[in-house]
Protein backbone atom coordinates (compact mmCIF):
# COMPACT_ATOMS: atom_id res chain seq x y z
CA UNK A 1 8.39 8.69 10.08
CA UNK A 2 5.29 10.79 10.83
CA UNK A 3 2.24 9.66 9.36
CA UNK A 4 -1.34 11.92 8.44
CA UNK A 5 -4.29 10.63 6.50
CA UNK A 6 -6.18 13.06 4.07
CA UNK A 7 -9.33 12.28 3.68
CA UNK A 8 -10.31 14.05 -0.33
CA UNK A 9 -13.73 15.74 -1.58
CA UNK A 10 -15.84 13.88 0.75
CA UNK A 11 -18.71 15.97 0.12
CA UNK A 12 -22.34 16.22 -0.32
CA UNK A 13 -22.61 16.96 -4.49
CA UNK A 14 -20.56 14.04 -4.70
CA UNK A 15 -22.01 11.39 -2.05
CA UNK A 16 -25.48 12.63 -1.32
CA UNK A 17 -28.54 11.07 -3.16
CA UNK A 18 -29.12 14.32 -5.26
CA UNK A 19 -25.66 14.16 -6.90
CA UNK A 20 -25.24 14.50 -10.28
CA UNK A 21 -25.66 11.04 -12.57
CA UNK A 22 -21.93 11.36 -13.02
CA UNK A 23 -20.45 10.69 -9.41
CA UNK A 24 -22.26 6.99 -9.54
CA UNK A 25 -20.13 6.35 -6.37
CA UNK A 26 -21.20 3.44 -3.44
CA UNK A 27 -21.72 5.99 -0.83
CA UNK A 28 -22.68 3.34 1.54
CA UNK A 29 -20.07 1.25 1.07
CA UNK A 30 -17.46 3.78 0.57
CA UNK A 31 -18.22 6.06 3.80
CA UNK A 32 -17.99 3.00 5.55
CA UNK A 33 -14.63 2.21 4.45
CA UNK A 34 -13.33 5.72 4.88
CA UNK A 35 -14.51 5.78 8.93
CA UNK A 36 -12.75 2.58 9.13
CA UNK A 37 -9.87 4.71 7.95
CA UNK A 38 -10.14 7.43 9.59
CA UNK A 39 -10.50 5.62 13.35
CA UNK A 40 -7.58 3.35 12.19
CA UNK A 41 -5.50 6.53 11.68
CA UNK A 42 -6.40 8.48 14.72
CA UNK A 43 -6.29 5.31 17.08
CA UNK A 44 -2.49 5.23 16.42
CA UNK A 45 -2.49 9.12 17.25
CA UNK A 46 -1.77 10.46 13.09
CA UNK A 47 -3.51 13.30 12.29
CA UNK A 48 -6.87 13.47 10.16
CA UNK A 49 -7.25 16.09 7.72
CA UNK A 50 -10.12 16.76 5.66
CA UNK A 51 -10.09 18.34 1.94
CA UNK A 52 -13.11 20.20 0.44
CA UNK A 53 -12.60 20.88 -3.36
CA UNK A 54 -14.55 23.59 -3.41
CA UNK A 55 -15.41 25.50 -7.05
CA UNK A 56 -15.45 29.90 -6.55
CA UNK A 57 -19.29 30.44 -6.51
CA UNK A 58 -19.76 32.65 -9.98
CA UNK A 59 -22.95 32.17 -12.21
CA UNK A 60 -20.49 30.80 -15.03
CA UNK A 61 -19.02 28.03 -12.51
CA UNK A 62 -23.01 26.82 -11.81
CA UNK A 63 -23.80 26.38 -15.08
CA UNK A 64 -20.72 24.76 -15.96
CA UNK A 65 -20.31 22.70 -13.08
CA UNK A 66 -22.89 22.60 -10.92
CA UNK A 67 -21.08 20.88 -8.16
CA UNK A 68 -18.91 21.76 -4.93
CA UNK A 69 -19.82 25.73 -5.35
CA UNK A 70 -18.44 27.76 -2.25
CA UNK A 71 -20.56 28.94 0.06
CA UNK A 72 -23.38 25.49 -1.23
CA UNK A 73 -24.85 22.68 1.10
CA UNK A 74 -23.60 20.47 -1.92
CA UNK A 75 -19.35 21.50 -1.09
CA UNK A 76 -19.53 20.47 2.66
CA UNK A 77 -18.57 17.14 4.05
CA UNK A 78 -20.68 14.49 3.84
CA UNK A 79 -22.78 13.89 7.08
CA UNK A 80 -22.15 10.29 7.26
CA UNK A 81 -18.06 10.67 7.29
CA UNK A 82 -16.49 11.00 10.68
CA UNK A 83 -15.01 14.29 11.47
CA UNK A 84 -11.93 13.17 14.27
CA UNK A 85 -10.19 16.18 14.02
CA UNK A 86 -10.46 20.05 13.42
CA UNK A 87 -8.55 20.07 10.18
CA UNK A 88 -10.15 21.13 7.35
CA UNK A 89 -8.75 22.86 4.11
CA UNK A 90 -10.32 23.77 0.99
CA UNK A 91 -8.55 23.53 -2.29
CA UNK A 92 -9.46 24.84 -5.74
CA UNK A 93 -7.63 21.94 -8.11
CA UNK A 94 -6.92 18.60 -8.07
CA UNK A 95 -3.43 18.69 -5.89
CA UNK A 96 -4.85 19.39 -2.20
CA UNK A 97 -0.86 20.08 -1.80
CA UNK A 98 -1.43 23.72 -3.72
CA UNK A 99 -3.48 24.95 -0.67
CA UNK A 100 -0.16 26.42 1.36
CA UNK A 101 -2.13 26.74 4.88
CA UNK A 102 -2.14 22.92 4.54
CA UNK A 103 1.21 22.40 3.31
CA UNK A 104 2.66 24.47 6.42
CA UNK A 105 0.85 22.79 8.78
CA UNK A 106 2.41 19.25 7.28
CA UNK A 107 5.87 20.85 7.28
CA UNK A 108 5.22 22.52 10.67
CA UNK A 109 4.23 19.09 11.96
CA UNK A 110 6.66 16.98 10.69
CA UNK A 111 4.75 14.78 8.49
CA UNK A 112 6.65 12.79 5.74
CA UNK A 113 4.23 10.52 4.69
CA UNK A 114 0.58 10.91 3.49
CA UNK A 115 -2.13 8.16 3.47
CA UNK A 116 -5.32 9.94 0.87
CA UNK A 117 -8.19 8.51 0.55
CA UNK A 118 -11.82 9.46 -0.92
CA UNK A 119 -12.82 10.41 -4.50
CA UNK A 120 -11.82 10.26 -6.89
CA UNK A 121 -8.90 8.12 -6.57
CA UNK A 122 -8.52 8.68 -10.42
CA UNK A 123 -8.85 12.43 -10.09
CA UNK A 124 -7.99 14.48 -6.97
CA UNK A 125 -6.70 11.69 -4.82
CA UNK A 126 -3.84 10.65 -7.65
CA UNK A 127 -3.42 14.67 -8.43
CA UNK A 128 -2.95 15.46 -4.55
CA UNK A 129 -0.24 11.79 -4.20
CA UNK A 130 1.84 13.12 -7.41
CA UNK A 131 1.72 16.72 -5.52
CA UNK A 132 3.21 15.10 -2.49
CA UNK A 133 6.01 13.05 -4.11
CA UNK A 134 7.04 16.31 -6.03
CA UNK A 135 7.16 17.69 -2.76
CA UNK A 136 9.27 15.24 -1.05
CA UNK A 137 6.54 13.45 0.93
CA UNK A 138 5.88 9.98 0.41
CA UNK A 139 2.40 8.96 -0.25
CA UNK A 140 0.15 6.34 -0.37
CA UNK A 141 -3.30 5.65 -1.27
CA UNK A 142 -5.58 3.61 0.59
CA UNK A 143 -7.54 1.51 -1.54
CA UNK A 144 -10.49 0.58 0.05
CA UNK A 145 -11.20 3.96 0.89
CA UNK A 146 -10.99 5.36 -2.43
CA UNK A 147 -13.33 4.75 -5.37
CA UNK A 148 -13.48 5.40 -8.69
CA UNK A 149 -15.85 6.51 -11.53
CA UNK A 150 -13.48 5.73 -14.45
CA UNK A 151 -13.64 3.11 -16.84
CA UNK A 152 -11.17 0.20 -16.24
CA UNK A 153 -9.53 0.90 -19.63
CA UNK A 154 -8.72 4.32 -18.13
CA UNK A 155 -7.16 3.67 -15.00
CA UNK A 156 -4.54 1.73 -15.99
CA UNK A 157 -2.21 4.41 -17.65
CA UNK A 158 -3.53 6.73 -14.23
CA UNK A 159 -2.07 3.58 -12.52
CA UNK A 160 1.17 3.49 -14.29
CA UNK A 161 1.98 6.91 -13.59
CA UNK A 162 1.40 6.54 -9.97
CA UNK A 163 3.56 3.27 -9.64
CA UNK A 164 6.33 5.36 -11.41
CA UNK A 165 6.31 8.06 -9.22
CA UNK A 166 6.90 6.26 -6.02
CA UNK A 167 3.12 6.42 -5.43
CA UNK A 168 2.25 3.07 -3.25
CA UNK A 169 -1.50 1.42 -2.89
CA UNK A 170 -2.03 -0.34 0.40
């Protein structure tokens, strides 16, 4: 059993103190938790792979969104998370799994299992662990490096789904 950890949408618009009012995450706490991750991951030799949800860079996209436009300060990685590795892919939706560059590189590897963490664990990090079950990896999110901006009420049916597809939280 190989193991890799990817570390989702870790990024500036989301994290920095200019975000939008939406992404009301604990940047301080949560960066924290994710470097713990990450050096507990790459001290037992797995690989670290960063994910950059990045949004094509079109005036429509701006207006809409606003947030993780290509080519933006606002779509890199965070300054504060701890880059361990040269692994970096970009996907545009949820499932990081749909970017195939990445996808070889876990097949070419080996990998079978997938640790995600980051944001949001309601949103991209759930959306990339049902990708990798479908795909015959087994996943597993790491809670205290994932955080959340949904309501309670909300996350229990996300929860559900997850626990039905094989998806473990450790």
């Amino acid at each position: 059993m190989k193991t890799a950890l990817l570390v989702i949408d870790m990024q500036n618009d989301y994290l920095w103190e200019k975000r939008k009012p939406l992404f009301a995450y604990h940047t301080a706490e949560l960066v924290s938790s994710v470097n713990a991750v990450i050096h507990e991951h790459a001290d037992r030799g797995e690989d670290v792979i960063y994910i950059r949800h990045i949004i094509q860079n079109l005036v429509t996209n701006r207006l809409l969104f606003g947030y993780s436009i290509a080519g933006t300060q606002g779509a890199e990685i965070f300054s504060g998370i701890d880059i361990v590795s040269e692994y970096v892919f970009d996907k545009l939706v949820g499932d990081a799994l749909t970017n195939k560059k990445l996808l070889s590189l876990l097949r070419e590897k080996q990998i079978d299992t997938l640790h995600l963490c980051g944001l949001d664990e309601y949103g991209c990090v759930t959306a990339t662990a049902l990708g990798a079950v479908r795909r015959g990896f087994t996943a597993a999110i790491v809670q205290r490096g994932t955080e959340t901006v949904l309501p309670e009420r909300k996350t229990a049916k996300k929860r559900e789904k997850l626990e039905q597809a094989g998806v473990t939280r450790i």
